[in-house]
C-alpha atoms as a PDB file:
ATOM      1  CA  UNK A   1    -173.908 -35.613-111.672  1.00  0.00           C
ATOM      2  CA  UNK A   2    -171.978 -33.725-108.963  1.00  0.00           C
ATOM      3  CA  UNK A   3    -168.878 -34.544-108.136  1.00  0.00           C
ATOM      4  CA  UNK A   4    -167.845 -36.081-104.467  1.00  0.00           C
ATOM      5  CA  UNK A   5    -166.256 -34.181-101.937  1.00  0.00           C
ATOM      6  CA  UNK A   6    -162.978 -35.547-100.469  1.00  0.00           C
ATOM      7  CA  UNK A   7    -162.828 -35.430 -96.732  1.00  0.00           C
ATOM      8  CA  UNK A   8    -160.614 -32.629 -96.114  1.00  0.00           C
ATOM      9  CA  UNK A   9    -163.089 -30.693 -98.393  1.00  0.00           C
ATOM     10  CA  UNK A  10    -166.144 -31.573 -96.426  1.00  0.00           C
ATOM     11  CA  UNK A  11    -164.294 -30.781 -93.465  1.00  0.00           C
ATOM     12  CA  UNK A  12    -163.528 -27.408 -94.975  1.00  0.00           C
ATOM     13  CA  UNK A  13    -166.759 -26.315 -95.967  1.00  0.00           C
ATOM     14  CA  UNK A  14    -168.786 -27.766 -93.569  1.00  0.00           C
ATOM     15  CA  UNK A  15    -170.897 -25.068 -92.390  1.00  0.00           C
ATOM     16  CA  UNK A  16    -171.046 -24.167 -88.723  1.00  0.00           C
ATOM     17  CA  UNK A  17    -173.585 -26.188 -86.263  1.00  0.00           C
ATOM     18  CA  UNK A  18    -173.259 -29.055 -88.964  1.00  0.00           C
ATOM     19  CA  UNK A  19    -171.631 -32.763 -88.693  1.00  0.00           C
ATOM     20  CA  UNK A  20    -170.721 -35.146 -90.842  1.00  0.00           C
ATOM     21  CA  UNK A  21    -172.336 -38.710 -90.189  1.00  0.00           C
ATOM     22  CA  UNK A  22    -170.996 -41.183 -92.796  1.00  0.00           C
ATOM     23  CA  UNK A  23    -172.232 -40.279 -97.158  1.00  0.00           C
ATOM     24  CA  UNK A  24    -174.725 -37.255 -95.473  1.00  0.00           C
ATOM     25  CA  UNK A  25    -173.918 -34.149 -93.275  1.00  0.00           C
ATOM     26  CA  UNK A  26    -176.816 -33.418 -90.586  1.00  0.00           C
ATOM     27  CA  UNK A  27    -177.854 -30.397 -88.514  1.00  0.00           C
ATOM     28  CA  UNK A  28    -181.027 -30.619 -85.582  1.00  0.00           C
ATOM     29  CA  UNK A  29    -182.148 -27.185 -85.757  1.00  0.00           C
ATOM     30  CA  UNK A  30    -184.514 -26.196 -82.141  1.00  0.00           C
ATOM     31  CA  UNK A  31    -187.801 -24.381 -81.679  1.00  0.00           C
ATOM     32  CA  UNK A  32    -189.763 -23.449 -78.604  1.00  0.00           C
ATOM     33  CA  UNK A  33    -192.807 -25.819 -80.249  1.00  0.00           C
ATOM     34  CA  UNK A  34    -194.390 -28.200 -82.785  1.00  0.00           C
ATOM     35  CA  UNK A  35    -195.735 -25.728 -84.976  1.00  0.00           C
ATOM     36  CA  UNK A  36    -192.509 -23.597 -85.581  1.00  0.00           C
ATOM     37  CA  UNK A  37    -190.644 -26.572 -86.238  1.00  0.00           C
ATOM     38  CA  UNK A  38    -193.224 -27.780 -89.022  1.00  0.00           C
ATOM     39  CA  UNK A  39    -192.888 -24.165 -90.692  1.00  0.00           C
ATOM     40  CA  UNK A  40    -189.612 -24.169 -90.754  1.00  0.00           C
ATOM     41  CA  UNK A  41    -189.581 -27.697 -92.222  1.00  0.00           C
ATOM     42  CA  UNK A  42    -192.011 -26.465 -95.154  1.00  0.00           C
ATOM     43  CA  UNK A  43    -189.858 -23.782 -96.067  1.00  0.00           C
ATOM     44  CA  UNK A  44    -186.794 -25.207 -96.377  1.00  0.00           C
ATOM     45  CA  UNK A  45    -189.048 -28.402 -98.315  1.00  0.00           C
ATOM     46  CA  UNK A  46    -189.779 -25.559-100.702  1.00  0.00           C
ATOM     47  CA  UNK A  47    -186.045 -24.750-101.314  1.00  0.00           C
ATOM     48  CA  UNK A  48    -184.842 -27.871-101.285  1.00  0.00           C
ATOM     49  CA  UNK A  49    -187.804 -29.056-104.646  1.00  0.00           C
ATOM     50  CA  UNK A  50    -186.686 -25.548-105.821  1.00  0.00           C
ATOM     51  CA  UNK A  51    -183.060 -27.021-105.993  1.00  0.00           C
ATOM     52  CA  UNK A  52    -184.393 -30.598-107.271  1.00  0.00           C
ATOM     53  CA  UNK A  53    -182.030 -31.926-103.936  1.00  0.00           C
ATOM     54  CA  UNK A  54    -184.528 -33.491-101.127  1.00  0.00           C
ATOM     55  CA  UNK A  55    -182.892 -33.876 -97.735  1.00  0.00           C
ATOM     56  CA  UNK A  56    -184.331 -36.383 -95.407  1.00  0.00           C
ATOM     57  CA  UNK A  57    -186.574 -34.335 -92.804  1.00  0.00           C
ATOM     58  CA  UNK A  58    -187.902 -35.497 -89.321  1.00  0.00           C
ATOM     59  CA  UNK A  59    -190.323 -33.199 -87.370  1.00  0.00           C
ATOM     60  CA  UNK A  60    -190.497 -33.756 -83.636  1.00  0.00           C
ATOM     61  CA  UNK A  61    -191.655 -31.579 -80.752  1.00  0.00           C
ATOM     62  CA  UNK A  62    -189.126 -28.489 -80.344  1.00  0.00           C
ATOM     63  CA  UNK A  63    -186.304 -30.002 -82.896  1.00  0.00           C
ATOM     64  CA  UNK A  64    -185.682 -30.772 -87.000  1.00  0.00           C
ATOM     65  CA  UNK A  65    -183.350 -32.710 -87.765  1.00  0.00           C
ATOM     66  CA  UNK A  66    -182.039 -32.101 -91.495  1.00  0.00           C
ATOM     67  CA  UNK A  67    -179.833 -35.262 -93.324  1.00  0.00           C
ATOM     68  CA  UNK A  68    -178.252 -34.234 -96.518  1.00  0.00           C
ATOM     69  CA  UNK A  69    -176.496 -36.494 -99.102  1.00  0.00           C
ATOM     70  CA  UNK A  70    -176.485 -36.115-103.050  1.00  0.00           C
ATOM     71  CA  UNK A  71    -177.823 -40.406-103.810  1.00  0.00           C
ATOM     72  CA  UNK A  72    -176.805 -40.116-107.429  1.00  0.00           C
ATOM     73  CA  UNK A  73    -173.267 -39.290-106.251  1.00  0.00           C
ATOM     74  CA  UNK A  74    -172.837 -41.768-103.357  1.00  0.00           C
ATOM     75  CA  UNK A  75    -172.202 -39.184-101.013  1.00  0.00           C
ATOM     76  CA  UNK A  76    -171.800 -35.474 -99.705  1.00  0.00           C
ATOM     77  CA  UNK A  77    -171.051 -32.467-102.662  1.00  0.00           C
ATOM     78  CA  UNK A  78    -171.117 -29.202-102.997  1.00  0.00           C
ATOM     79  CA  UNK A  79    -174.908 -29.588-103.397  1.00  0.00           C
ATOM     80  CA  UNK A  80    -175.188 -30.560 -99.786  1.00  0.00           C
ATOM     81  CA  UNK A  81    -173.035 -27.459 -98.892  1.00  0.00           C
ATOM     82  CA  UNK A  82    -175.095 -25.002-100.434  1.00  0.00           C
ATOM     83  CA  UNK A  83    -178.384 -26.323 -99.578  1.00  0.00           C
ATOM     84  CA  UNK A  84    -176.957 -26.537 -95.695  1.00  0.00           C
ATOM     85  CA  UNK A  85    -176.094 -22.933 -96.127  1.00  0.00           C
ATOM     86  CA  UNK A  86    -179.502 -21.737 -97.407  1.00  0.00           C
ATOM     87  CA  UNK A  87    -181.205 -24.017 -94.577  1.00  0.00           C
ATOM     88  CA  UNK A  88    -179.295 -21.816 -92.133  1.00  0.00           C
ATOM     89  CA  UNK A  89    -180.280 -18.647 -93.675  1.00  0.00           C
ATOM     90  CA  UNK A  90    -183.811 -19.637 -93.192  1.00  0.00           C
ATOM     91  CA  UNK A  91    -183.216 -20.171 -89.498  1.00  0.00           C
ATOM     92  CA  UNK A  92    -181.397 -17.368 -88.493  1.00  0.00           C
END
């Protein structure tokens, strides 16, 4: 099991464009339209199964809003951080 992050880490590490809600950290990422949005969301659903870590994913016109949280740990870890940062690389 990973091991929590204290605050001060999270806060640390927290990758740009990312917040902290509560246990998860959460990014909406924006598209021009539905279909870009849904391609993006399969991709990063294929890293994310590669990675055995599934994020919560909601798919609405123009926006994707990505929830991470490790449930095993209670909470956010580095497994959140990483997986943010390999989200972003997708998008940019």
């Amino acid at each position: 099991m990973a091991d929590l992050l204290d605050d001060s880490k999270i806060e640390a590490q927290l990758p740009e464009a990312w917040d902290r809600d509560g246990d998860e950290i959460v990014r909406t990422y924006e598209f021009d339209s539905y279909l870009p949005g849904v391609g993006f969301a399969s991709g990063i659903g294929g890293i994310a199964e590669d990675a055995w870590h599934h994020p919560e994913i909601t798919i609405t016109w123009g926006e994707v809003e990505v929830r991470l949280t490790t449930h095993d740990a209670g909470g956010i870890t580095e497994k959140d951080i990483d997986l943010a940062e390999r989200f972003d690389g997708v998008y940019e």
